[in-house]
PDB file of N, CA and C in Angstrom:
ATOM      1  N   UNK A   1       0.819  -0.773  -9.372  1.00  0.00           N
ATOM      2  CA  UNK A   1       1.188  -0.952  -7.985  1.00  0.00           C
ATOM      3  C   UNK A   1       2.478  -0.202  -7.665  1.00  0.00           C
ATOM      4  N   UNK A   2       3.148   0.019  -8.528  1.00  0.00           N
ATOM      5  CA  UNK A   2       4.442   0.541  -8.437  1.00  0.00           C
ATOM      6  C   UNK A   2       4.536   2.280  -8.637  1.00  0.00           C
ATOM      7  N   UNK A   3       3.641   2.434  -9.173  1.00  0.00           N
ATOM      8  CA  UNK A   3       3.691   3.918  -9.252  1.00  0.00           C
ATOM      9  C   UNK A   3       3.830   5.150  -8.456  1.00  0.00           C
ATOM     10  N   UNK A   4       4.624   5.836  -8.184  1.00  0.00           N
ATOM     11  CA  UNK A   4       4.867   6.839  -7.464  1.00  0.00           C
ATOM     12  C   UNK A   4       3.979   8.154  -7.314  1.00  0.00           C
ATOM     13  N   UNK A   5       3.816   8.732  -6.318  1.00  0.00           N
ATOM     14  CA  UNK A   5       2.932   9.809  -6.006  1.00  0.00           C
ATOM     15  C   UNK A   5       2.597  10.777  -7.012  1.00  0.00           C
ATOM     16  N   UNK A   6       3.781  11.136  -7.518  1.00  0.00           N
ATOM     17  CA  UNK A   6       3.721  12.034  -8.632  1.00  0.00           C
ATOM     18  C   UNK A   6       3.132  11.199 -10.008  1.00  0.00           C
ATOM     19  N   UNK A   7       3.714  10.153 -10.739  1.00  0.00           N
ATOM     20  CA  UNK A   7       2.901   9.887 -11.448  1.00  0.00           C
ATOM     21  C   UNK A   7       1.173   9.490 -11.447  1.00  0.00           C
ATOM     22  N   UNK A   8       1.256   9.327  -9.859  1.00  0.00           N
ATOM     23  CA  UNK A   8      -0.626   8.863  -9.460  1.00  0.00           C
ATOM     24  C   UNK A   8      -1.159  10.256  -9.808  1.00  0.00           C
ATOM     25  N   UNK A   9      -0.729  11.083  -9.157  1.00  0.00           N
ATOM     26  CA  UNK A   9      -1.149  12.611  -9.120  1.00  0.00           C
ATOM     27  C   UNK A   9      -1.174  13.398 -10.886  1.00  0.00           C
ATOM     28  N   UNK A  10      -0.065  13.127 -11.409  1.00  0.00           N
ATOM     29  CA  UNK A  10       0.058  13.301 -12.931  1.00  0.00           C
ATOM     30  C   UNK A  10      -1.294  12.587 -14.333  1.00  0.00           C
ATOM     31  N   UNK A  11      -1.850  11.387 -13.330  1.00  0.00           N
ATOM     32  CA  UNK A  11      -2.832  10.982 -14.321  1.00  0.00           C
ATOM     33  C   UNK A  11      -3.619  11.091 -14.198  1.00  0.00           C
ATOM     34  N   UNK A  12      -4.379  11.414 -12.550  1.00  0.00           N
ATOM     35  CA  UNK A  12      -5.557  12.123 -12.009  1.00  0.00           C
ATOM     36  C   UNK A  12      -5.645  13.406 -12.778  1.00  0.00           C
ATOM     37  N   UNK A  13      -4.869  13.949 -12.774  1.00  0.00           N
ATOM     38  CA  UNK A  13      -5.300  15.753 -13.126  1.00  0.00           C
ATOM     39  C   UNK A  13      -5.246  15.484 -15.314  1.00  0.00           C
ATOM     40  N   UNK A  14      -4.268  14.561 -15.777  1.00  0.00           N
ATOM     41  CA  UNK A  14      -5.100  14.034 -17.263  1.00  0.00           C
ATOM     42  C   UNK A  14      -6.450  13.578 -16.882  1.00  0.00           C
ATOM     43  N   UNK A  15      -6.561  12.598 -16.301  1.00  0.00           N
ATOM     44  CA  UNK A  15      -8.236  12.072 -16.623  1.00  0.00           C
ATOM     45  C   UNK A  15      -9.116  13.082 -15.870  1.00  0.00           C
ATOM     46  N   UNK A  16      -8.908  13.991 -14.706  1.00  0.00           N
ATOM     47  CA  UNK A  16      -9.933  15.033 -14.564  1.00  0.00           C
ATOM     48  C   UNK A  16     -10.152  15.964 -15.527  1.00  0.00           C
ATOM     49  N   UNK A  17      -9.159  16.521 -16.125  1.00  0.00           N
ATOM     50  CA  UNK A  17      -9.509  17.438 -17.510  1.00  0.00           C
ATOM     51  C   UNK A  17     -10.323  16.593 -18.342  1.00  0.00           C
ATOM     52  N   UNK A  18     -10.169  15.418 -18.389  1.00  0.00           N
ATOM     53  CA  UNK A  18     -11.180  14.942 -19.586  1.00  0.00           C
ATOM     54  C   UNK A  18     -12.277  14.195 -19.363  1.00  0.00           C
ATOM     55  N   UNK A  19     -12.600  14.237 -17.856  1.00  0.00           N
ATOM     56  CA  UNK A  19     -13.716  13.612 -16.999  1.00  0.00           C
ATOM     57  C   UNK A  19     -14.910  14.682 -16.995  1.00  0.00           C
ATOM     58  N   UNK A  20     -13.978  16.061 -16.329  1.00  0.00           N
ATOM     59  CA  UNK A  20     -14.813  16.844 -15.641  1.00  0.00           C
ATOM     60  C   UNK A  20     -16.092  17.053 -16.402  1.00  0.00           C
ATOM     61  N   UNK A  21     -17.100  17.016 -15.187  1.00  0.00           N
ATOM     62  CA  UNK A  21     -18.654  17.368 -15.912  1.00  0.00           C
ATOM     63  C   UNK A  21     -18.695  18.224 -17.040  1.00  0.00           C
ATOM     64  N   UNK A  22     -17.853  20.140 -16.543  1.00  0.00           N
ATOM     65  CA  UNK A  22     -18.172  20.654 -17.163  1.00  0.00           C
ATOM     66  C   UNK A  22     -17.339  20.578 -18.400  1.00  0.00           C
ATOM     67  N   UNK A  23     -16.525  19.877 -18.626  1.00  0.00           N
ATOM     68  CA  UNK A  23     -15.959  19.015 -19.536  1.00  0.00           C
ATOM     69  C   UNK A  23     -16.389  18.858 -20.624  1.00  0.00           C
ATOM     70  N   UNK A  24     -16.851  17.515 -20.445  1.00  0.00           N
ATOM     71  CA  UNK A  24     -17.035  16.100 -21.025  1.00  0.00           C
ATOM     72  C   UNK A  24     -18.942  16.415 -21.348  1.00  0.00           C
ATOM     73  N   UNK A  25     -19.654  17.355 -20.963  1.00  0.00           N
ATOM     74  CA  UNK A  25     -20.722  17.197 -21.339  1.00  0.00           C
ATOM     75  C   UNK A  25     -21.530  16.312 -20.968  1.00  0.00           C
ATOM     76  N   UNK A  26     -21.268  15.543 -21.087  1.00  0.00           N
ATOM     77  CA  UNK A  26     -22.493  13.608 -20.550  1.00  0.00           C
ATOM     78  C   UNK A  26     -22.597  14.059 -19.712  1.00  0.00           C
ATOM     79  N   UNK A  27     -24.062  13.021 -19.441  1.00  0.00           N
ATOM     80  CA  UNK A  27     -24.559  12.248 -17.978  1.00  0.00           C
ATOM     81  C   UNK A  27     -23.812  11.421 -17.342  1.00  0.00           C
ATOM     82  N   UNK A  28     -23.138  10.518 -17.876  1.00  0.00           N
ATOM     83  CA  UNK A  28     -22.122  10.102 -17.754  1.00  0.00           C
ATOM     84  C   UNK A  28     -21.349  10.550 -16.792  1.00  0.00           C
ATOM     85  N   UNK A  29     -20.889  11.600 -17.443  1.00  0.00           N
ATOM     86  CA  UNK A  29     -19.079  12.469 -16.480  1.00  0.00           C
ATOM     87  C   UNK A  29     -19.642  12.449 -15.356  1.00  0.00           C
ATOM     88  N   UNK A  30     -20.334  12.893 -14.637  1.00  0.00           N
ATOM     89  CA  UNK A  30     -20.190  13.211 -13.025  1.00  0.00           C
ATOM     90  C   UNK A  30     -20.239  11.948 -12.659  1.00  0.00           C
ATOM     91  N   UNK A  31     -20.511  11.069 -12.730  1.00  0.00           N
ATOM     92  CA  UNK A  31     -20.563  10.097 -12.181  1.00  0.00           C
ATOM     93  C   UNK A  31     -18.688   8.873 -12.297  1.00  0.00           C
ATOM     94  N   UNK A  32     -18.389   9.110 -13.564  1.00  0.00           N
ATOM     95  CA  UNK A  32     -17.556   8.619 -13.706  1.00  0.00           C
ATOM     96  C   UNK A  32     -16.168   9.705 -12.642  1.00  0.00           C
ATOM     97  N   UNK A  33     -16.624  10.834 -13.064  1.00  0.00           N
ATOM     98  CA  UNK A  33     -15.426  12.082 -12.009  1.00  0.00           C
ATOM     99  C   UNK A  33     -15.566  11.655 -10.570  1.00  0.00           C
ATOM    100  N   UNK A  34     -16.470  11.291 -10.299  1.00  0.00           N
ATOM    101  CA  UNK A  34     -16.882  11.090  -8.757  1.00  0.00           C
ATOM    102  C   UNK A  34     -16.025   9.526  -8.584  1.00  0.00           C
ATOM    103  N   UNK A  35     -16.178   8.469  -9.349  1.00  0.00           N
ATOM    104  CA  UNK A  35     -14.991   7.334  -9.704  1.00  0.00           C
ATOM    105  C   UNK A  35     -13.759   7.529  -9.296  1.00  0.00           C
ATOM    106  N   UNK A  36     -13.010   8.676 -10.368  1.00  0.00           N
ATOM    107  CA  UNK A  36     -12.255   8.812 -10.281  1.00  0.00           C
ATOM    108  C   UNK A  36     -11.446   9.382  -9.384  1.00  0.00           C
ATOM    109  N   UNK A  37     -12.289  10.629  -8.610  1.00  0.00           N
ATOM    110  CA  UNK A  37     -11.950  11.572  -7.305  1.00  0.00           C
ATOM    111  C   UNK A  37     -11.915  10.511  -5.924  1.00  0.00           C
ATOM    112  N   UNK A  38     -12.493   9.054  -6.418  1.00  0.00           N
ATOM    113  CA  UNK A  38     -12.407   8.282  -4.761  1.00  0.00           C
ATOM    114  C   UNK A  38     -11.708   7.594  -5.569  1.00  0.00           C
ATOM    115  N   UNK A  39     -10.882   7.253  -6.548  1.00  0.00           N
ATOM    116  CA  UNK A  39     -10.041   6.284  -6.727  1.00  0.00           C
ATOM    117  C   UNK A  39      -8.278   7.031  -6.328  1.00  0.00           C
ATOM    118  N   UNK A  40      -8.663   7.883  -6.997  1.00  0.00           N
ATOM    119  CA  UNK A  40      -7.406   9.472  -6.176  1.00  0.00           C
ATOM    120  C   UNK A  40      -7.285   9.416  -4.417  1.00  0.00           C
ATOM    121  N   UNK A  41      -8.593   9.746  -3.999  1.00  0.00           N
ATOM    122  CA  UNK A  41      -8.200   9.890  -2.649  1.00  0.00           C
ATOM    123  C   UNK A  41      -7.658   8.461  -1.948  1.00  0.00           C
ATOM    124  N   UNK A  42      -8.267   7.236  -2.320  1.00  0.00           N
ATOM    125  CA  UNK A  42      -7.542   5.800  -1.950  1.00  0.00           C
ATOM    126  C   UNK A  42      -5.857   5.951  -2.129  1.00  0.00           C
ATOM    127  N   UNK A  43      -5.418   6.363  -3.756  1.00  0.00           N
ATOM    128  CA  UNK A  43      -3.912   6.092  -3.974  1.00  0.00           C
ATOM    129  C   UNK A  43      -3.210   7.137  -3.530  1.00  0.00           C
ATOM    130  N   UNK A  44      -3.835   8.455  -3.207  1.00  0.00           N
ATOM    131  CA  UNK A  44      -2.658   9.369  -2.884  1.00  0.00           C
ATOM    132  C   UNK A  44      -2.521   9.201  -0.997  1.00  0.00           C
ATOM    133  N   UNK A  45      -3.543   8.647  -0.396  1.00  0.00           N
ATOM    134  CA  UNK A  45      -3.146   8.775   1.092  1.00  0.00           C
ATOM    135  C   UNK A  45      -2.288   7.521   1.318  1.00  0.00           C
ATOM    136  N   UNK A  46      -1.242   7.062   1.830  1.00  0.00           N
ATOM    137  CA  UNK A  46      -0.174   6.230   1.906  1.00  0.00           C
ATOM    138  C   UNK A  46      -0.409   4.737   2.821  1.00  0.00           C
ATOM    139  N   UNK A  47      -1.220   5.506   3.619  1.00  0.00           N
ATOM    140  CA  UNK A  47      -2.491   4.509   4.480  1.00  0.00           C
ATOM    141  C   UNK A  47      -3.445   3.216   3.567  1.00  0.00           C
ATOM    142  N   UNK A  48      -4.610   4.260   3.048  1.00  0.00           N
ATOM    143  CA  UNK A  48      -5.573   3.586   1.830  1.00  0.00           C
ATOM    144  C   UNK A  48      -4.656   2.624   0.847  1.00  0.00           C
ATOM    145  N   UNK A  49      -3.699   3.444   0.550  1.00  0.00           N
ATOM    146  CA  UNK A  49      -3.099   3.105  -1.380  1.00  0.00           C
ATOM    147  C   UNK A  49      -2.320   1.220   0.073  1.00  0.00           C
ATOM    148  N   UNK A  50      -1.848   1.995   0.716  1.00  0.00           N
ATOM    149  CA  UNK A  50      -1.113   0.317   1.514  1.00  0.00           C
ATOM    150  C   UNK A  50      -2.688  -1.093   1.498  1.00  0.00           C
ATOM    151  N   UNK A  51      -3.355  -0.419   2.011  1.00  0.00           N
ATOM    152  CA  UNK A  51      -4.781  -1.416   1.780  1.00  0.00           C
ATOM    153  C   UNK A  51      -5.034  -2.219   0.374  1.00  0.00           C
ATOM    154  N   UNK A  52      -5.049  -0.824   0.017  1.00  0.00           N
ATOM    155  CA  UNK A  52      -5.722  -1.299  -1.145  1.00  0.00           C
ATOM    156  C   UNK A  52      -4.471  -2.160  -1.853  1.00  0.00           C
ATOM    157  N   UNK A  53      -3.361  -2.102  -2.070  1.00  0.00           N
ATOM    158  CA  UNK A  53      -2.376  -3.122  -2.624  1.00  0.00           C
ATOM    159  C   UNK A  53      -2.482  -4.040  -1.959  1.00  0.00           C
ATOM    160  N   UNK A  54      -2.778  -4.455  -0.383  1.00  0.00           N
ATOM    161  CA  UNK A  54      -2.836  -5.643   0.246  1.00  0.00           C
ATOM    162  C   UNK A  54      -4.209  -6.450  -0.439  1.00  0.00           C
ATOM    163  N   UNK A  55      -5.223  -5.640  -0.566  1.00  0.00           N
ATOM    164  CA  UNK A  55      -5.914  -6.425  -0.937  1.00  0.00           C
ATOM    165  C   UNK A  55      -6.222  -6.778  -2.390  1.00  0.00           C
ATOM    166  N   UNK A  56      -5.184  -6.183  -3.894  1.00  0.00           N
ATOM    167  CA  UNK A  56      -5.073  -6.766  -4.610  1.00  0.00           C
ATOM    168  C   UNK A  56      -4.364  -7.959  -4.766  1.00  0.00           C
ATOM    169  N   UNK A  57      -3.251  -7.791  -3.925  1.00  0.00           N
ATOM    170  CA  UNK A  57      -2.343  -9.270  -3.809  1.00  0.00           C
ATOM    171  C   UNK A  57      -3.053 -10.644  -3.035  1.00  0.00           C
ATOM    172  N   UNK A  58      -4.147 -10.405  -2.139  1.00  0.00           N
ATOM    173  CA  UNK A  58      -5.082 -11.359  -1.638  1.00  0.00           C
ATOM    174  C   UNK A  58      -5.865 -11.775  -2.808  1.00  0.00           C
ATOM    175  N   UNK A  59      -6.504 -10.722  -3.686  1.00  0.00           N
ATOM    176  CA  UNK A  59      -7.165 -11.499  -4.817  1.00  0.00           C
ATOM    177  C   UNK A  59      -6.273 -12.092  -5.759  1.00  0.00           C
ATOM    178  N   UNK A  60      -5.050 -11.390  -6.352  1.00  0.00           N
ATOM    179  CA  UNK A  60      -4.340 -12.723  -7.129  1.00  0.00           C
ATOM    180  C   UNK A  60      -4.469 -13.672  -6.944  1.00  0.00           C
ATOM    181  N   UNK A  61      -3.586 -13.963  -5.459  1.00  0.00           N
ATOM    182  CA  UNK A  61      -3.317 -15.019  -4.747  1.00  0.00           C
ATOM    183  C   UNK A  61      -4.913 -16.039  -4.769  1.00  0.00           C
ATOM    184  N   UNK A  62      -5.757 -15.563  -4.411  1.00  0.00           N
ATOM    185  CA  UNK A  62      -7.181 -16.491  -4.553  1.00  0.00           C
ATOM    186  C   UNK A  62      -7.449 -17.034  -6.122  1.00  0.00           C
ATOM    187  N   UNK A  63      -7.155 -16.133  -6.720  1.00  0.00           N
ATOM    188  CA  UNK A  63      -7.491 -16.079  -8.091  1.00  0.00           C
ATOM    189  C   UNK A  63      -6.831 -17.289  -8.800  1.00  0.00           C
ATOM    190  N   UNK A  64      -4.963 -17.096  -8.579  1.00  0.00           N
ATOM    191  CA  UNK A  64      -4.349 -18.044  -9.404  1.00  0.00           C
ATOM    192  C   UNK A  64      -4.115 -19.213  -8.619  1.00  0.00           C
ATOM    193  N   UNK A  65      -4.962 -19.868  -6.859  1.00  0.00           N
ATOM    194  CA  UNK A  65      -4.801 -20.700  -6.209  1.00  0.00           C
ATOM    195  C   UNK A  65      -5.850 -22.137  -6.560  1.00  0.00           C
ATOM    196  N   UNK A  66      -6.051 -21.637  -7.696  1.00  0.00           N
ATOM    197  CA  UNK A  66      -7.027 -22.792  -8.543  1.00  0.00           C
ATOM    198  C   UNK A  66      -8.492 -23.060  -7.722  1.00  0.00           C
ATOM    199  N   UNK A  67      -8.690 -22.934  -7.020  1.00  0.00           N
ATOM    200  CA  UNK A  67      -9.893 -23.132  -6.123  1.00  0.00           C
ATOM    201  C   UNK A  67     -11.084 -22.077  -6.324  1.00  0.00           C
ATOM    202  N   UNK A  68     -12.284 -23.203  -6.824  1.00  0.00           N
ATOM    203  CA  UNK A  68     -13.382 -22.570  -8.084  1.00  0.00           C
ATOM    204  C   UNK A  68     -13.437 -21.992  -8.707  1.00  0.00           C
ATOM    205  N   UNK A  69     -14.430 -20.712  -8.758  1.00  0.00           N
ATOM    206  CA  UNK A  69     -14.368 -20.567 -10.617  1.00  0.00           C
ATOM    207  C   UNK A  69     -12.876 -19.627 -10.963  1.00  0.00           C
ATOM    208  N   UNK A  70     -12.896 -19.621 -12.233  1.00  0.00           N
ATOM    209  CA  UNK A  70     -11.868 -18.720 -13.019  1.00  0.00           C
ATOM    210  C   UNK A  70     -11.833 -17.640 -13.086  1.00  0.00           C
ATOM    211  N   UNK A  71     -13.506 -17.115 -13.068  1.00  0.00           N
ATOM    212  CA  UNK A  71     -13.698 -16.277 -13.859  1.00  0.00           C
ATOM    213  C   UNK A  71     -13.097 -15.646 -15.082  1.00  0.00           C
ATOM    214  N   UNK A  72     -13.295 -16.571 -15.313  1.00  0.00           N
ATOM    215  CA  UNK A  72     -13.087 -15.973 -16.831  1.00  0.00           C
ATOM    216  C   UNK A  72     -11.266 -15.902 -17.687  1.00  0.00           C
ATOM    217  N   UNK A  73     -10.480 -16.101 -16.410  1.00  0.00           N
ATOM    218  CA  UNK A  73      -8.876 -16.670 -16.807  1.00  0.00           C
ATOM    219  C   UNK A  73      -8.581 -17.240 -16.932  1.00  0.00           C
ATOM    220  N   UNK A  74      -7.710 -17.469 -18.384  1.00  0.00           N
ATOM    221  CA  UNK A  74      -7.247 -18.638 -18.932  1.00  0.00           C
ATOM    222  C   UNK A  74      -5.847 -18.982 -18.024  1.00  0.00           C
ATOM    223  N   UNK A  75      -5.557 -20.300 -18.200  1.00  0.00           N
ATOM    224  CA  UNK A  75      -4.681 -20.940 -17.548  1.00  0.00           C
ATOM    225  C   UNK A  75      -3.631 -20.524 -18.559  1.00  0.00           C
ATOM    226  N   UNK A  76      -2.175 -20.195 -17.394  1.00  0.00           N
ATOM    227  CA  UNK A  76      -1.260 -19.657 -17.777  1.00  0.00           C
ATOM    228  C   UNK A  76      -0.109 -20.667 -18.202  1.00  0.00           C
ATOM    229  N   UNK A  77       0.567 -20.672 -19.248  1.00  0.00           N
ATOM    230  CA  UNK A  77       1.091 -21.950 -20.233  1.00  0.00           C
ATOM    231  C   UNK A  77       2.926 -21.539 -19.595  1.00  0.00           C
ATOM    232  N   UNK A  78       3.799 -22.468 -19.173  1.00  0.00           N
ATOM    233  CA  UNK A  78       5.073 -22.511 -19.351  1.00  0.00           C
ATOM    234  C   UNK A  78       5.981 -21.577 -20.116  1.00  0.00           C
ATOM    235  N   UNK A  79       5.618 -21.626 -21.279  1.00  0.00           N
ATOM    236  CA  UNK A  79       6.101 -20.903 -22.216  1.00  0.00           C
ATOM    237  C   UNK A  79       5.298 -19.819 -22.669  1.00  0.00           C
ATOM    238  N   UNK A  80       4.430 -19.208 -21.583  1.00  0.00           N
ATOM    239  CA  UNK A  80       4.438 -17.656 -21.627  1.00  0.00           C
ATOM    240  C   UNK A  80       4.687 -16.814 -20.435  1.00  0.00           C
ATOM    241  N   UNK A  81       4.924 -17.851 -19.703  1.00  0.00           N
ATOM    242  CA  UNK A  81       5.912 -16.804 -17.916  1.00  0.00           C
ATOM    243  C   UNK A  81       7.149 -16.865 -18.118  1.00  0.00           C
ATOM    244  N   UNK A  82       7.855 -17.186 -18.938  1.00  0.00           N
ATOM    245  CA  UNK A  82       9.252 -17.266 -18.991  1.00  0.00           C
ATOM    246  C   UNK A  82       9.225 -15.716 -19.930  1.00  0.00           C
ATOM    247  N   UNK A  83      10.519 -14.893 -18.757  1.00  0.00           N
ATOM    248  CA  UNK A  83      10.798 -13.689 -19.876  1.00  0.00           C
ATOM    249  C   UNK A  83      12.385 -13.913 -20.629  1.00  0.00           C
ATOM    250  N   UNK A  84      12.196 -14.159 -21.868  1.00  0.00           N
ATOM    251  CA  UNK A  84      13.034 -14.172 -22.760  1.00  0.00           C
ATOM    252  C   UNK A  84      13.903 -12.562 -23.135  1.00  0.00           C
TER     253      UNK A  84
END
């Protein structure tokens, strides 16, 4: 969430070198590059990347508000939110 333009931009162009179809060979890659090229265009426009953080902090917030399932998260103990 914290990451700056340049580092968003710095790990897109690592994981496209090692995505790209003509790459990576698989059936796979294009599909996963195509992932990755709309997960890029969400964080680098300042607009999207604002959304999209609003709506990870709505799912925390649902998530750790105890109300039904867990999916799958364990309950968080006293003595592991404390930073020592």
């Amino acid at each position: 969430m914290g990451a700056s333009c340049q580092e968003i931009k710095s790990a897109y162009r690592k994981l496209a070198r090692v995505l790209h179809p003509d790459v990576a060979g698989e059936e796979s890659a294009a599909s996963e590059f195509i992932e990755l090229h709309k997960a890029y265009e969400t964080l680098s426009d300042p607009a999207k990347r604002a959304d999209y953080d609003r709506s990870l902090f709505r799912l925390g917030r649902s998530m750790s508000s105890g109300s039904g399932s867990r999916s799958g998260y364990t309950s968080r103990r006293w003595e592991t939110d404390q930073c020592w």
